[in-house]
Protein backbone atom coordinates (compact mmCIF):
# COMPACT_ATOMS: atom_id res chain seq x y z
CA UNK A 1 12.66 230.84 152.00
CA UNK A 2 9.95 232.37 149.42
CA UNK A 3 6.84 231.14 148.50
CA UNK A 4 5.38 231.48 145.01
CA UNK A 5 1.97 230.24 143.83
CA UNK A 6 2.35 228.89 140.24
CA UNK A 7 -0.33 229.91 137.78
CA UNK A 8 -1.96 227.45 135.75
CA UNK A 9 -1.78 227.24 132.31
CA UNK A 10 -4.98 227.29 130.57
CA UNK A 11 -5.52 223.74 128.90
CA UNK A 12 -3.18 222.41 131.85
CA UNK A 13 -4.36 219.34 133.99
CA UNK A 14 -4.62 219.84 137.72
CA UNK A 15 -1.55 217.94 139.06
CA UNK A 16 -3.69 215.30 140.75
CA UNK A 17 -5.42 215.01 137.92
CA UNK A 18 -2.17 213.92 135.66
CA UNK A 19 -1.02 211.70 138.22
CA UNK A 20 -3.90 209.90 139.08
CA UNK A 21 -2.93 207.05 136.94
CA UNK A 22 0.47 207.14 137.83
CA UNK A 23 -0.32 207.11 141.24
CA UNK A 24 -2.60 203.86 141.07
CA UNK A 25 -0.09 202.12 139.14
CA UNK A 26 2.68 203.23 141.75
CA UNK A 27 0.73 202.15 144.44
CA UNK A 28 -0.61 198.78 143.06
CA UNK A 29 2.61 198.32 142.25
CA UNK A 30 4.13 198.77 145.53
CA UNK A 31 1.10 197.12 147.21
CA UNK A 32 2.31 193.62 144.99
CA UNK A 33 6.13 194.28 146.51
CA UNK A 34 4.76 194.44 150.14
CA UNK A 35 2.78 191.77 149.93
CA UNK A 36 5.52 189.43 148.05
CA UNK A 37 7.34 190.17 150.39
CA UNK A 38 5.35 189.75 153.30
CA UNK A 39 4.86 185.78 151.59
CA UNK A 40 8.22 185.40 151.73
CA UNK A 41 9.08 186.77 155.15
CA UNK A 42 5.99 184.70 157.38
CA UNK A 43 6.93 181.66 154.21
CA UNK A 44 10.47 181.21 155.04
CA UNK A 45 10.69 180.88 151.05
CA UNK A 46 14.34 181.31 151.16
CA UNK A 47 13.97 181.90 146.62
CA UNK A 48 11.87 184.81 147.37
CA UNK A 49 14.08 186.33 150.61
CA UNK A 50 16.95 186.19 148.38
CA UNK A 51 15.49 188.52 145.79
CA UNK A 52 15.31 191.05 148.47
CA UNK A 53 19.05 190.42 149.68
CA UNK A 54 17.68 188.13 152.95
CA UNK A 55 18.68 184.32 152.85
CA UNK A 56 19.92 183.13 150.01
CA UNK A 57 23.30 180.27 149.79
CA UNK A 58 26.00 181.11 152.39
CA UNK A 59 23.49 182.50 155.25
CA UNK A 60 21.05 181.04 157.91
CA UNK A 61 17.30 179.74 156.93
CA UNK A 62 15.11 181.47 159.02
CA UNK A 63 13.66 178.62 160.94
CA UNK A 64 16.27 176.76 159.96
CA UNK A 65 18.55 174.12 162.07
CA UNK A 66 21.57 175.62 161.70
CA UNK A 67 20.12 179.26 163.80
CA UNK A 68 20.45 182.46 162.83
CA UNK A 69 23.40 184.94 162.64
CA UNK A 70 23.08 188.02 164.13
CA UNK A 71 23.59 189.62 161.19
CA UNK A 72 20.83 187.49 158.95
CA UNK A 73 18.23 188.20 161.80
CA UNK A 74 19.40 192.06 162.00
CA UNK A 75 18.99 192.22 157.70
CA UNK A 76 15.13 190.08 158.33
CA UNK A 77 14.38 192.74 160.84
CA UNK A 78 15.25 195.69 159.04
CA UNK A 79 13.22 193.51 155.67
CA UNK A 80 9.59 193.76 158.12
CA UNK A 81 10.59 197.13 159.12
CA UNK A 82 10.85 198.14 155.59
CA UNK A 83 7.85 196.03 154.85
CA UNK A 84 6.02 197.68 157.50
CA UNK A 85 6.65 201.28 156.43
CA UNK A 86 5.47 200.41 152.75
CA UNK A 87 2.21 199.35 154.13
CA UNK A 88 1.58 202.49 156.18
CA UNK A 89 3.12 204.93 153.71
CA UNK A 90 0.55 203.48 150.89
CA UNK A 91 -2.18 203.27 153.26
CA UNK A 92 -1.93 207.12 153.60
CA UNK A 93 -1.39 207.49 150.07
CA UNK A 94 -4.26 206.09 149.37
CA UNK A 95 -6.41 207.40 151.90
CA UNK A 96 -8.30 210.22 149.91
CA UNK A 97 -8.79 207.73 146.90
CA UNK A 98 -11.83 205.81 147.73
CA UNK A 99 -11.16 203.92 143.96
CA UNK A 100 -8.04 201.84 145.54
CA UNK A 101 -8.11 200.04 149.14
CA UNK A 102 -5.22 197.97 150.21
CA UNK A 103 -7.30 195.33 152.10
CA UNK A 104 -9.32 194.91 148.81
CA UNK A 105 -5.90 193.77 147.00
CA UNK A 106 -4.55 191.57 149.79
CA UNK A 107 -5.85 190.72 153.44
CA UNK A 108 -2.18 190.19 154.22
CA UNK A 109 -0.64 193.95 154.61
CA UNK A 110 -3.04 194.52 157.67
CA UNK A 111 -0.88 191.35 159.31
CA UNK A 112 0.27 193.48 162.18
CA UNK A 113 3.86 193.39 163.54
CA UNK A 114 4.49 193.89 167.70
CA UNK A 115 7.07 196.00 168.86
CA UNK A 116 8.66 192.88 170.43
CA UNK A 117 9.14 191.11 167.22
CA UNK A 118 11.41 194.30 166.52
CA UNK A 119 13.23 194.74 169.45
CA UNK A 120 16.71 192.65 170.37
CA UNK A 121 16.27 190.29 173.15
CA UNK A 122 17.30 192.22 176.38
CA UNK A 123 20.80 191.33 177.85
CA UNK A 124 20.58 189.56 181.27
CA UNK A 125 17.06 190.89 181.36
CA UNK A 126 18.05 194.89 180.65
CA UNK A 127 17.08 196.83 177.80
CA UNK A 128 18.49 200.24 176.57
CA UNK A 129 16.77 203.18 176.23
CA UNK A 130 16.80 206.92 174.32
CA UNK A 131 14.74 209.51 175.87
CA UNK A 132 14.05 213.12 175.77
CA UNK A 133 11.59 216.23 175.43
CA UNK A 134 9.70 216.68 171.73
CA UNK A 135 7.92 219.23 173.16
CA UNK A 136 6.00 221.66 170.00
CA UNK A 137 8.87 219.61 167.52
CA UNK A 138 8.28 220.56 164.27
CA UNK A 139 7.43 217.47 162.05
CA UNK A 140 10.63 217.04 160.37
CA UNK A 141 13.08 217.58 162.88
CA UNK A 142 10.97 215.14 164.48
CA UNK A 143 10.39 212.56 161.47
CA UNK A 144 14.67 213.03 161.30
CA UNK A 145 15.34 211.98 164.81
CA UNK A 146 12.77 208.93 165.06
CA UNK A 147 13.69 207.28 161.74
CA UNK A 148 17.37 208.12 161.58
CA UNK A 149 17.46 206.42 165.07
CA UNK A 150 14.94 203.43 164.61
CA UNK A 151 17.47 202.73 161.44
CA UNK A 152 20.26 202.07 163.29
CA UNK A 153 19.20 200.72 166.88
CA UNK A 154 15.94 198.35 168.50
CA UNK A 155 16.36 200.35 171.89
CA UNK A 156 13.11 201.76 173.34
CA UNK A 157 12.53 205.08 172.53
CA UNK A 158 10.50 207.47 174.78
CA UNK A 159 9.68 210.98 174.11
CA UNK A 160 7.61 213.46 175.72
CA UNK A 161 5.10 215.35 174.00
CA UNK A 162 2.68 218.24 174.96
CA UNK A 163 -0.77 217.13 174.88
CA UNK A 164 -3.12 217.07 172.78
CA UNK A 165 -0.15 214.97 170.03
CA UNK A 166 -0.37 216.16 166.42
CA UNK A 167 -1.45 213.55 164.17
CA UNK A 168 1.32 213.98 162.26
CA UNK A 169 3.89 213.03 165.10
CA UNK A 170 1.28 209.76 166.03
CA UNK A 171 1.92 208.33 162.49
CA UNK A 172 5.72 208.72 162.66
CA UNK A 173 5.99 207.89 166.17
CA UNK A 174 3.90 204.47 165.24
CA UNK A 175 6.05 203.79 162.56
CA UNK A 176 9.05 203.76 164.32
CA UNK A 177 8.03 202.07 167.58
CA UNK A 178 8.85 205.51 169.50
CA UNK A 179 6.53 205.41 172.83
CA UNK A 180 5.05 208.93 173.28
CA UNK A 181 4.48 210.33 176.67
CA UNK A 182 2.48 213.32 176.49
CA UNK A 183 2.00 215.74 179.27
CA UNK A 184 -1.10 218.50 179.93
CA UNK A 185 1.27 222.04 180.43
CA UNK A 186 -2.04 223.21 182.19
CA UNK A 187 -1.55 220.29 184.70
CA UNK A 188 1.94 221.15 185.68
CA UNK A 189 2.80 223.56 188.47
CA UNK A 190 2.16 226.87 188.00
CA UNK A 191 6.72 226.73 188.26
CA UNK A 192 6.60 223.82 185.64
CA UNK A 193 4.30 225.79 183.40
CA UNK A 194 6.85 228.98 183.27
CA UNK A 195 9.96 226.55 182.43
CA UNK A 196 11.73 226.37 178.84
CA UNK A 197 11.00 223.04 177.40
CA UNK A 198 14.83 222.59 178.28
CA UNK A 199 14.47 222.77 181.48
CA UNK A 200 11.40 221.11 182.01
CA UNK A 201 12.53 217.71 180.55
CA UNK A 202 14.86 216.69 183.42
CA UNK A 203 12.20 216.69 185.65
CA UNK A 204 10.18 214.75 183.56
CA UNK A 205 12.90 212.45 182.87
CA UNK A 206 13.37 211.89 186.32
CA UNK A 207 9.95 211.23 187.16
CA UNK A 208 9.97 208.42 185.08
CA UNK A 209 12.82 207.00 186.38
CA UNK A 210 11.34 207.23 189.54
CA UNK A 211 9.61 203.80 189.78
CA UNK A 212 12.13 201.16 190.77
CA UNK A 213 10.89 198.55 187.94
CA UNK A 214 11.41 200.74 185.36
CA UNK A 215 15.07 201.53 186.29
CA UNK A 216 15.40 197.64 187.20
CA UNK A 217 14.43 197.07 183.44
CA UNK A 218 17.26 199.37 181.39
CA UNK A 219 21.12 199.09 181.61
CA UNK A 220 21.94 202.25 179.68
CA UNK A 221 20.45 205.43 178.31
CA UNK A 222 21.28 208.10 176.29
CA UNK A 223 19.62 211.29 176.79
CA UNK A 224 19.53 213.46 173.39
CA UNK A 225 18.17 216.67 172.41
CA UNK A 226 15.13 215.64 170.10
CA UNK A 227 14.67 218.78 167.57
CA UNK A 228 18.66 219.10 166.13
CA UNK A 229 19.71 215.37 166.21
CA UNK A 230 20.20 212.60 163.90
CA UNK A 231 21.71 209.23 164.33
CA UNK A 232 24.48 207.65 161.59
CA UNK A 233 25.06 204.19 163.60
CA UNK A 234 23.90 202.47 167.13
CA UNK A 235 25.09 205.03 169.78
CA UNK A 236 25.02 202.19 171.99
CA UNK A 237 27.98 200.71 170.35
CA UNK A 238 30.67 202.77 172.07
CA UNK A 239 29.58 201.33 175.60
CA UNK A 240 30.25 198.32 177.45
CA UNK A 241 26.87 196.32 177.97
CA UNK A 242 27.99 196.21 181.94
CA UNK A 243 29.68 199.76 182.18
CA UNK A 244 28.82 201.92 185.60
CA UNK A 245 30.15 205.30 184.18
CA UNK A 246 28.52 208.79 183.09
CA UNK A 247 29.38 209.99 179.91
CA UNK A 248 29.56 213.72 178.30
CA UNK A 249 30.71 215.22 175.17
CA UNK A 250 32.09 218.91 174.76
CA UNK A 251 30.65 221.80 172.88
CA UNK A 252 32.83 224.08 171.07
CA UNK A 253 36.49 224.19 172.51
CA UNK A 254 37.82 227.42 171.52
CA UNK A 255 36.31 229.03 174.03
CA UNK A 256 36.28 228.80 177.93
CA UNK A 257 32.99 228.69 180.07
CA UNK A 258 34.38 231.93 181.97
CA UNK A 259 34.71 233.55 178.63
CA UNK A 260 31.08 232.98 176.64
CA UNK A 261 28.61 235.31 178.00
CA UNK A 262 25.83 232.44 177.51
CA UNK A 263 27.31 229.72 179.51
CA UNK A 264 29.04 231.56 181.95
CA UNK A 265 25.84 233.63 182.64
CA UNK A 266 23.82 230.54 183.38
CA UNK A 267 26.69 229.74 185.95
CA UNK A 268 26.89 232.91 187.15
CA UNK A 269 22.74 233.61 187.60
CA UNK A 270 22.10 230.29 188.83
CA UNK A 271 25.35 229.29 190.90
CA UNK A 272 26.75 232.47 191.70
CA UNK A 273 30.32 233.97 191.56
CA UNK A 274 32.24 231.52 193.37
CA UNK A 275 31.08 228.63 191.20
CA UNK A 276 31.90 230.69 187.89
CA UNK A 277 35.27 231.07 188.80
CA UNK A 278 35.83 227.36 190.80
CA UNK A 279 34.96 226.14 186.78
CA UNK A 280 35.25 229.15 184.93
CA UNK A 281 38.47 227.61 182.87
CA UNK A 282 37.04 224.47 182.04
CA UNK A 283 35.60 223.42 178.41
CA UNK A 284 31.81 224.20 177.47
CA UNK A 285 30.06 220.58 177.99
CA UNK A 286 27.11 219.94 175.72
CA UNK A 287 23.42 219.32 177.50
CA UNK A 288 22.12 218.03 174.83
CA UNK A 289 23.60 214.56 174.24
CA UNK A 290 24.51 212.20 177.30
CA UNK A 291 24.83 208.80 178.03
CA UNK A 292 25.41 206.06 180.74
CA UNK A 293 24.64 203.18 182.85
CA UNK A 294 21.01 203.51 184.66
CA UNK A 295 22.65 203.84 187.98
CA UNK A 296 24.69 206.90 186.84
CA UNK A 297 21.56 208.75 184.69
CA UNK A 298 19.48 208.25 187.43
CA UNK A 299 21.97 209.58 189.97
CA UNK A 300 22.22 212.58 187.15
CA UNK A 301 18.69 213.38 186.93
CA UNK A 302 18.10 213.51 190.48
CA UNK A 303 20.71 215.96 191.56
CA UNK A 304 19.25 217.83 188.48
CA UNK A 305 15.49 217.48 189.83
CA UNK A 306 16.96 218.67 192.92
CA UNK A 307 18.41 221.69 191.59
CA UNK A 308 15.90 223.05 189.21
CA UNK A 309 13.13 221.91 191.42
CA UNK A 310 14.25 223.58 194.15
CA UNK A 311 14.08 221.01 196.60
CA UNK A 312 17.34 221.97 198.23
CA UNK A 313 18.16 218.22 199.27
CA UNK A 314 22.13 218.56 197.82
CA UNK A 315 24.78 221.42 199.04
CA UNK A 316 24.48 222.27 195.34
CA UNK A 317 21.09 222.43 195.26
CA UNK A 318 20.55 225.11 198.31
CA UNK A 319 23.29 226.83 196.09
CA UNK A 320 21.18 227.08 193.39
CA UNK A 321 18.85 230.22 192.66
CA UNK A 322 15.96 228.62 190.90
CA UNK A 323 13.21 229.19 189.62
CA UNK A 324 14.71 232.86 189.89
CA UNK A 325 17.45 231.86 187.13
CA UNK A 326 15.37 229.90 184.90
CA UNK A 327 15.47 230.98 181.49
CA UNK A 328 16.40 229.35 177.55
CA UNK A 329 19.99 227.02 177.70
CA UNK A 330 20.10 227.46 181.72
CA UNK A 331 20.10 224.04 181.98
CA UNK A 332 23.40 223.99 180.39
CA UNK A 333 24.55 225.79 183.12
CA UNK A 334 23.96 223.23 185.43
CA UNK A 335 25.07 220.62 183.76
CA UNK A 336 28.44 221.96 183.44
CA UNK A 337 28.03 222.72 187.15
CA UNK A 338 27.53 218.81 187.85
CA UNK A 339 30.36 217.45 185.53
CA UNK A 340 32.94 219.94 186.33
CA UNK A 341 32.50 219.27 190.19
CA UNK A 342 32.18 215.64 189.04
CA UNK A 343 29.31 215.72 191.46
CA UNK A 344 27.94 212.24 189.46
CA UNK A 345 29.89 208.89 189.90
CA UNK A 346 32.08 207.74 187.16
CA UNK A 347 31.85 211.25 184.82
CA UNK A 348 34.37 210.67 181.15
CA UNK A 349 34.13 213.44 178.85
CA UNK A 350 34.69 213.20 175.11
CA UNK A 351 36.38 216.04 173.32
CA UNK A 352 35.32 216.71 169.65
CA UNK A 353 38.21 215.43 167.60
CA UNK A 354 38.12 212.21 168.45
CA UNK A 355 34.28 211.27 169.82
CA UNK A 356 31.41 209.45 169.04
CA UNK A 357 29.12 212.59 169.17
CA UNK A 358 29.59 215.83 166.92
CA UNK A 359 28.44 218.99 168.39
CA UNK A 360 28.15 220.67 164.53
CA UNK A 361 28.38 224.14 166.35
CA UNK A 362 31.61 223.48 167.55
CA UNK A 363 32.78 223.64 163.75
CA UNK A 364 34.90 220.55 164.05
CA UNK A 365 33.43 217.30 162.06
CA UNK A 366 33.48 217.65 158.32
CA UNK A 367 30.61 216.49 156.28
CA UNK A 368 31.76 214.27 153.03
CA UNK A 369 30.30 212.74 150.17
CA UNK A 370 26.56 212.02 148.38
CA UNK A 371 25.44 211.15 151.55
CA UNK A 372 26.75 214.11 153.91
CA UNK A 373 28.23 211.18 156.27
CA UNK A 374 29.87 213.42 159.26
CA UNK A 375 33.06 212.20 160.15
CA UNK A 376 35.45 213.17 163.42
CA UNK A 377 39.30 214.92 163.03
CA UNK A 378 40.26 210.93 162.76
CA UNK A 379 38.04 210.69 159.83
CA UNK A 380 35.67 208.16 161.73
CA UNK A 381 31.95 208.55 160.95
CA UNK A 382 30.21 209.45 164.26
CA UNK A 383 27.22 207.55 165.91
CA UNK A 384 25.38 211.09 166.79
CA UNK A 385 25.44 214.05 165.06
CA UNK A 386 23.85 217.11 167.02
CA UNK A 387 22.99 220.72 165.90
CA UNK A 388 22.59 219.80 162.62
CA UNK A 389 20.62 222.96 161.93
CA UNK A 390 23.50 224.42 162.24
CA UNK A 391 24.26 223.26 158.43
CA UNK A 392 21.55 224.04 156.27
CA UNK A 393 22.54 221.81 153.42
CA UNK A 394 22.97 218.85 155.75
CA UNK A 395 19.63 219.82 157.28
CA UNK A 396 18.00 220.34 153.65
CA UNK A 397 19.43 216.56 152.55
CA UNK A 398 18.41 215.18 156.07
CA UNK A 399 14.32 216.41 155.30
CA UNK A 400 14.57 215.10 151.85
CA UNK A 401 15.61 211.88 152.93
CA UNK A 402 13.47 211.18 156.20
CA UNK A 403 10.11 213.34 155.26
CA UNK A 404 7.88 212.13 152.60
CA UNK A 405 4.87 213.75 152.98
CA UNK A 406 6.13 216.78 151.49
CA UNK A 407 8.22 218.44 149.12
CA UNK A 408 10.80 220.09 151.20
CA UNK A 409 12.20 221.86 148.25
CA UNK A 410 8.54 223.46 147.49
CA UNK A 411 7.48 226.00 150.37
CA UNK A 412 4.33 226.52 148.68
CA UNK A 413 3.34 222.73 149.33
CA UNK A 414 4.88 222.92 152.73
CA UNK A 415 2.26 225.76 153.44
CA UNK A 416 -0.59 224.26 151.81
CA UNK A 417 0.11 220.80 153.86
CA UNK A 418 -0.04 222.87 157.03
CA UNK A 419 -3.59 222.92 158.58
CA UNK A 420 -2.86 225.43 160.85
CA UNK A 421 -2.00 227.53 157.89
CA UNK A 422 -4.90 227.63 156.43
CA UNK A 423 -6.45 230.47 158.64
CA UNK A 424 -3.30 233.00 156.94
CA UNK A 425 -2.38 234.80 154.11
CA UNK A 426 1.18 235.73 153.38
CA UNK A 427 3.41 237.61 151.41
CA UNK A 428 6.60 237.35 150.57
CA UNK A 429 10.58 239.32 150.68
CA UNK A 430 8.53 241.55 153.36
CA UNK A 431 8.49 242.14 156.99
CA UNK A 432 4.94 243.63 157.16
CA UNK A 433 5.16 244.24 161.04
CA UNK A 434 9.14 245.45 161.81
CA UNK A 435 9.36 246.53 165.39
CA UNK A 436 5.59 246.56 165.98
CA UNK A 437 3.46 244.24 168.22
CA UNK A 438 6.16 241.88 169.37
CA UNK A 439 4.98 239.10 171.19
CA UNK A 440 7.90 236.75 171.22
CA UNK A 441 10.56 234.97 169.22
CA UNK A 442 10.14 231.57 168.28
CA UNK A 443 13.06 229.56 167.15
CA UNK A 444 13.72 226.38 165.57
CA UNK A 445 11.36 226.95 162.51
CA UNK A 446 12.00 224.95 159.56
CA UNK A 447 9.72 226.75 157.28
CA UNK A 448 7.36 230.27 157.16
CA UNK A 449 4.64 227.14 157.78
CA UNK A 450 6.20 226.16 161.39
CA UNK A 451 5.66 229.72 162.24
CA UNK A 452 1.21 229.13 161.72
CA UNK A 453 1.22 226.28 164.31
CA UNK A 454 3.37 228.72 166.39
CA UNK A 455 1.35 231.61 166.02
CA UNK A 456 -1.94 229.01 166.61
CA UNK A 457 -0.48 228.10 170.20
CA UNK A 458 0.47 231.67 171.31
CA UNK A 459 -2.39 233.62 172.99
CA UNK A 460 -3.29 236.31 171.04
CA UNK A 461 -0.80 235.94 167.99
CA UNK A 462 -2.71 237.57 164.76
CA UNK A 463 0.64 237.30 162.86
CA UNK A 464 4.24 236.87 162.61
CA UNK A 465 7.08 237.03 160.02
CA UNK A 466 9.64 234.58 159.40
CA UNK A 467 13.16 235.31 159.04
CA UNK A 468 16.61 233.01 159.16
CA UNK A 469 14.36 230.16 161.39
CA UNK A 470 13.09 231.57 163.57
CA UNK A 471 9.14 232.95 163.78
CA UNK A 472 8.96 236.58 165.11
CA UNK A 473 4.95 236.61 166.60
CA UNK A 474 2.75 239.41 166.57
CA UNK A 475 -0.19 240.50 168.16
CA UNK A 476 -1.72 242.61 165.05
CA UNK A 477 -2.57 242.03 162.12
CA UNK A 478 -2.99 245.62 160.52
CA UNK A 479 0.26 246.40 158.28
CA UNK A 480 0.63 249.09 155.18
CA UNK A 481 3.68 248.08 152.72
CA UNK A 482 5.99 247.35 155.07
CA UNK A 483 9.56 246.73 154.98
CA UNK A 484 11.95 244.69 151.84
CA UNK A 485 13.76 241.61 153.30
CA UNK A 486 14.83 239.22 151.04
CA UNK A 487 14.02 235.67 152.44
CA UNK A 488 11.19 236.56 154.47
CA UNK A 489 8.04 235.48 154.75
CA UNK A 490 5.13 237.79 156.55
CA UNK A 491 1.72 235.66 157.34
CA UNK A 492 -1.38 237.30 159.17
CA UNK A 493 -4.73 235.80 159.43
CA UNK A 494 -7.01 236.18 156.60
């Protein structure tokens, strides 16, 4: 990805300067919209509903005798969701424009909605939940994940999130109804504090599960890599409200765990020998995307707990060689451990070709149409689609439909949007520090801009280059001319 600063033309208006007008009218204009709208919604004025396709002849009044249909109430939801989201996206908007204030126009857009009027009535008292570990997500993997599953489901979500929470990642938490646990790494163990955020989620995760009336209060939970996922439909559809049963989803298939040097590795390190070859033949099985009845997650994340934590309470766990082994994917490792020796209650594994999850690594969905909908080897559109990094064009539509605070398509705007950018310089097609002052690969960059909030929470980083997503850090900042790579971005501090 290059960035290139645009010259201005002499005579040319400052951008913000042209739109200024344009941007009152759009936002006056979508200020009148939100508050129609919010009339008609807390009105009942079925006239009004029906311009925004809610009511109308054929369906239920809201309020009205005849009750609602799930469907009406699901379309009125997703109406004060969308209502919602206008409201706070303008309020932003407008936030360095002291000329237009949205409570000046209308007292009614600060009407604020509880999560409760969001959420679906829990089944014989239970709720589901998603949960998992957003720890240093970037923005927009993170904006992907919360509204492409808020979209489609009124589960809880919980995340957790290294303290102190960007600002950023408040705003589109809060507009989703995503509950953010964050967590002080400086407060963890000093074993905790060396552990890949990978690792350290399932004891987190089991922590929380921990307290009795918090496990009394969900019936099923999906567990889901945060960064690389996105969510085309409820992933709660494909289980039974009263199932007891464990589900996970395989990786790619053409290849054994015995034969990939990754997976069977983390077997090997962690589990030894024996273990490798007692599973060695089986399928890879995914760790980042399960799902199940409480009973069976929490059965899950304790033998888990038990195992990384070293607590040696399980024959498997005074097997295990951790914190020795501990390292990037081991957790992987030990998952496959658990569901190959079925050693949780109820385990069903879903291949690839015909499962509600695609594993994009695995190279088996196909991705069809306008709106890159991800479909199975049946052709059925799957609930969860993981790794979709793995496509950049997916992952390029996927930012331009769930981030709006940016121009994805302009890395110039994405730099100049990044505060903790504003302390570098950068240039561009050039690694300016090849094989000098490594300090440590960071992947999962979306941008050469991830790489300055990297670089900020790295001791002694002065610099870094990006290449193919990933941020290589640097503890200099000294460089001469050095060397051509096209798509790279070199930043030091300024």
């Amino acid at each position: 990805m290059q960035l290139e600063r645009t010259p201005r033309k002499r005579g040319q208006r400052n951008k913000s300067e042209s739109g200024e007008a344009s941007l009152c009218t759009l936002v006056l204009l979508s200020v009148c919209v939100v508050v129609v709208l919010w009339f008609a919604l807390f009105r009942g004025d079925q006239r009004l509903l029906g311009v925004f396709g809610i009511g109308g002849n054929g369906g239920s009044e809201v309020g009205g005798d005849g009750g609602n249909t799930k469907a009406e109430l699901r379309r009125y939801e997703e109406t004060l969701l969308r209502a919602q989201r206008l409201t706070l996206r303008y309020r932003n908007l407008t936030g360095n424009n002291p000329a237009i204030k949205l409570s000046d126009v209308h007292p009614i857009v600060d009407v604020p909605i509880s999560q409760s009027s969001i959420v679906t009535p829990a089944v014989d008292g239970k709720k589901d939940i998603v949960i998992g570990m957003a720890q240093d997500t970037d923005p927009k993997n993170f904006a992907v994940f919360c509204s492409s599953l808020r979209g489609v489901t009124k589960a809880d979500i919980l995340l957790f999130v290294n303290a102190p929470i960007p600002k950023r990642h408040e705003a589109i938490a809060a507009l989703n109804h995503v509950t953010l646990v964050p967590f002080d790494s400086t407060a963890l163990s000093e074993q905790m504090r060396k552990f890949h955020p990978s690792t350290l989620r399932w004891p987190l995760m089991f922590k929380f599960f921990q307290d009795d009336k918090i496990r009394a209060s969900y019936q099923r939970v999906w567990m889901v890599d945060v960064r690389d996922t996105y969510f085309q439909s409820d992933p709660f559809d494909m289980l039974p409200l009263h199932t007891s049963s464990f589900f996970a989803f395989k990786g790619v298939e053409t290849i054994t765990i015995r034969d990939c040097g990754w997976n069977g590795g983390w077997v090997k390190d962690c589990f030894g020998s024996d273990v490798l070859a007692d599973i060695g033949d089986n399928n890879i099985i995914c760790s980042g995307v399960s799902v199940g009845s409480m009973d069976t997650v929490f059965e899950y994340l304790t033998l888990m707990d038990d195992i990384i934590m070293s607590k040696r309470n399980s024959a498997m766990g005074k097997l295990a060689k951790f914190p020795t082994c501990e390292r990037n994917g081991v957790d992987q490792g030990t998952h496959n451990v658990i569901i190959h020796k079925n050693l949780v209650s109820n385990i069903k594994i879903f291949d690839q070709s015909a499962g509600p999850v695609a594993n994009l690594q695995a190279k088996m969905a196909s991705i069809v149409g306008a709106e890159h909908a991800v479909l199975n080897r049946l052709g059925h559109k799957v609930a969860v689609v993981h790794q979709y990094d793995r496509n950049p064009e997916l992952q390029k539509f996927l930012f331009k439909r769930y981030v709006d605070w940016v121009d994805t398509d302009n890395p110039v705007a994405e730099w100049n949007e990044e505060p903790a950018c504003k302390s570098f310089a950068y240039k561009n097609n050039v690694d300016l520090f090849k094989a000098r002052c490594d300090l440590k690969m960071a992947g999962g960059a979306t941008s050469a801009a991830s790489c300055c909030s990297k670089c900020e929470a790295t001791p002694s980083c002065q610099a870094f280059t990006y290449y193919s997503s990933v941020c290589f850090l640097k503890s200099c900042k000294e460089f001469s001319s050095g060397y051509q790579l096209d798509a790279a971005v070199s930043g030091y501090r300024s």
